[in-house]
C-alpha atoms as a PDB file:
ATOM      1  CA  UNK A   1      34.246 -16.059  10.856  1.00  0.00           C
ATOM      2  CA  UNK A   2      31.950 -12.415  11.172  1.00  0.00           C
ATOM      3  CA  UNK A   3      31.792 -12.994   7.762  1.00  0.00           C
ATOM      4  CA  UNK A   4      29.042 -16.199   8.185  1.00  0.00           C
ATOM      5  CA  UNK A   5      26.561 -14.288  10.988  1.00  0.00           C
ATOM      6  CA  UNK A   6      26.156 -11.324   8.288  1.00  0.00           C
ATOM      7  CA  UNK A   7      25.158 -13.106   5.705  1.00  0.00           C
ATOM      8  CA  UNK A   8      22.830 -15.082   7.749  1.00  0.00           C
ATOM      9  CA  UNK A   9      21.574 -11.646   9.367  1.00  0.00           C
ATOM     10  CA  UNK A  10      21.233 -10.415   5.698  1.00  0.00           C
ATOM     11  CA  UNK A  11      19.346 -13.716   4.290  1.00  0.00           C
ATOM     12  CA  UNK A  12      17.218 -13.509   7.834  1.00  0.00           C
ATOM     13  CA  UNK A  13      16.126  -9.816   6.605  1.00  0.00           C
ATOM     14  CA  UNK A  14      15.933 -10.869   3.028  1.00  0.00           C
ATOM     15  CA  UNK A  15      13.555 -13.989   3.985  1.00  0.00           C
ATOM     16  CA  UNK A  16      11.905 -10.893   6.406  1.00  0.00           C
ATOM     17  CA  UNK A  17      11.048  -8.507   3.623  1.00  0.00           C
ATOM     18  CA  UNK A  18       9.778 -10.808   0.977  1.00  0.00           C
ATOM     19  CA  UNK A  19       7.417 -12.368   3.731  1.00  0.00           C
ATOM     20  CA  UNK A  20       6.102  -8.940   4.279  1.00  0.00           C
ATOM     21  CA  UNK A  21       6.052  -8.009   0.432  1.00  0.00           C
ATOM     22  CA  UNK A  22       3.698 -11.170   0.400  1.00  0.00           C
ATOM     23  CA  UNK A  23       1.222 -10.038   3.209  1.00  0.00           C
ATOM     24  CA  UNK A  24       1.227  -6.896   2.324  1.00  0.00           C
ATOM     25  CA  UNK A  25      -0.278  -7.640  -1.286  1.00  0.00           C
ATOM     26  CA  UNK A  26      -2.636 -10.539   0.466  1.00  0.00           C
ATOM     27  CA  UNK A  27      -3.618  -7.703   3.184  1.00  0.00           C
ATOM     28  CA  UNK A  28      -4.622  -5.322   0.752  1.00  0.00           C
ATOM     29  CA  UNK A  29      -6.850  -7.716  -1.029  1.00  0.00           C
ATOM     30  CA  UNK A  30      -8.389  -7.805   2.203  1.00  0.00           C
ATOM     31  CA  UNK A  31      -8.536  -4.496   2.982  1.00  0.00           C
ATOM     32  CA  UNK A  32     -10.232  -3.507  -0.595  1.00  0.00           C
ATOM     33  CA  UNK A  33     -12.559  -6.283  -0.317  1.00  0.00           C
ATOM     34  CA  UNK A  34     -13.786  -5.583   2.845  1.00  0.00           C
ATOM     35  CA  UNK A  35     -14.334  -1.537   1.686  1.00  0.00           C
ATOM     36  CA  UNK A  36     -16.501  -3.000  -1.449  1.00  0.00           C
ATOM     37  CA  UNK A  37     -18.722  -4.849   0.508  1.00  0.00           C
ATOM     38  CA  UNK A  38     -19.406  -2.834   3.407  1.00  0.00           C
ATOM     39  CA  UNK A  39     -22.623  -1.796   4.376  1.00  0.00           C
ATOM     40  CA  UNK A  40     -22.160   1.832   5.267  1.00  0.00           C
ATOM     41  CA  UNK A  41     -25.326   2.434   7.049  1.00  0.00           C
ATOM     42  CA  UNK A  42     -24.987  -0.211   8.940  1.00  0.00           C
ATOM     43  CA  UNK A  43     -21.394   0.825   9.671  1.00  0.00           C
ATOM     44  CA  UNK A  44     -22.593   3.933  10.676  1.00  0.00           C
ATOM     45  CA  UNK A  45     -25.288   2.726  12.939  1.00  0.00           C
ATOM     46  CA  UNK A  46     -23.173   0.777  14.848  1.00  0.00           C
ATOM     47  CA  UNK A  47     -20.289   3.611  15.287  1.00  0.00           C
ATOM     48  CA  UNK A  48     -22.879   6.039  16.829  1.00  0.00           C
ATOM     49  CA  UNK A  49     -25.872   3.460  18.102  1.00  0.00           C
ATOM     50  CA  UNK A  50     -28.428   4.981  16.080  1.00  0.00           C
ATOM     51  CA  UNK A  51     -31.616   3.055  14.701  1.00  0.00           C
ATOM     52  CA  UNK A  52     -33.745   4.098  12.341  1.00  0.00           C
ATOM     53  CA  UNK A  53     -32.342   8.075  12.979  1.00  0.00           C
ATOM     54  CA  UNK A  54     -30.111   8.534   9.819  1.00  0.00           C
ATOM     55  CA  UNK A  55     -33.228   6.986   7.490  1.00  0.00           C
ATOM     56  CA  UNK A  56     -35.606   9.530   9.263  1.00  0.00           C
ATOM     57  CA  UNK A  57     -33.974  13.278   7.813  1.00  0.00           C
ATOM     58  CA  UNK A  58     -35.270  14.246   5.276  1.00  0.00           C
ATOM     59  CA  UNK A  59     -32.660  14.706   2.035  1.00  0.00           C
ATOM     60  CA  UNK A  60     -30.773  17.429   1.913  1.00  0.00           C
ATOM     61  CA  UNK A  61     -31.750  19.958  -0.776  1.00  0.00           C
ATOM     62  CA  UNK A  62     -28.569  21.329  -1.075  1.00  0.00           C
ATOM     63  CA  UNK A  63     -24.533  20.673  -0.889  1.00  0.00           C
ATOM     64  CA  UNK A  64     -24.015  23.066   1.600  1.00  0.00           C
ATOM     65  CA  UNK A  65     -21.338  24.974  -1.091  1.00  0.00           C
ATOM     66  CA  UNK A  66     -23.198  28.086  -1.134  1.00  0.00           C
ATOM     67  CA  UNK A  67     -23.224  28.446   2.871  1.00  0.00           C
ATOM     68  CA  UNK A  68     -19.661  27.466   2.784  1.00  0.00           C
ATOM     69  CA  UNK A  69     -18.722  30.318   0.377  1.00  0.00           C
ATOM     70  CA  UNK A  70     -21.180  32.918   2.582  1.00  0.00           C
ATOM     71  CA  UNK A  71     -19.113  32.156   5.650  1.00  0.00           C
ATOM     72  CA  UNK A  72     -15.790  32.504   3.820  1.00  0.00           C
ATOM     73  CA  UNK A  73     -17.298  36.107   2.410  1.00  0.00           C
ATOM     74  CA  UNK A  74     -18.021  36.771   6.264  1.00  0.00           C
ATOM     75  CA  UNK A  75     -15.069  35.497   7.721  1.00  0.00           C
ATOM     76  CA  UNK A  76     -13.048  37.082   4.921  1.00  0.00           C
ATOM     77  CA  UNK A  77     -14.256  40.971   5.132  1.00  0.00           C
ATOM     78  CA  UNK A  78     -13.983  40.420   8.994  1.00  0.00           C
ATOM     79  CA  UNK A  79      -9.979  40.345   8.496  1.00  0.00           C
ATOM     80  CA  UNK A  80      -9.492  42.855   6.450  1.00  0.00           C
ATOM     81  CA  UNK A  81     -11.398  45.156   9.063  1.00  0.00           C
ATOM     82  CA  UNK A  82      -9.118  47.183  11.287  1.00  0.00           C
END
């Protein structure tokens, strides 16, 4: 008789995982659907309720990299001080 209730627990979690196997492949259709099609700045704009403010900066003119590496430099020869 224990032998009936663990092979329905074990058909119950087989029934369980395929379900999910399923969902998970639908879900992440979704998922890299939605991530095409999004409209970043608009995204943006409603995360931090600004109109019109990211369009108004000018470009940036450069990556940043080289002030990146100057503070490393900095940062770097400040260790090795005693």
């Amino acid at each position: 008789m224990s032998g009936q209730p663990a092979s329905q627990d074990r058909e119950l979690l087989r029934l369980w995982v395929d379900t999910w196997r399923r969902a998970g492949a639908e879900l992440d259709e979704i998922r890299r659907h939605e991530i095409e099609t999004a409209d970043t700045q608009q995204a943006v704009r409603q995360m931090f309720g600004t109109e019109g403010s990211l369009d108004s900066s000018p470009p940036r003119t450069t990556s940043g990299l080289v002030e990146q590496q100057a503070f490393f430099a900095r940062f770097r020869t400040a260790k090795m001080r005693p």
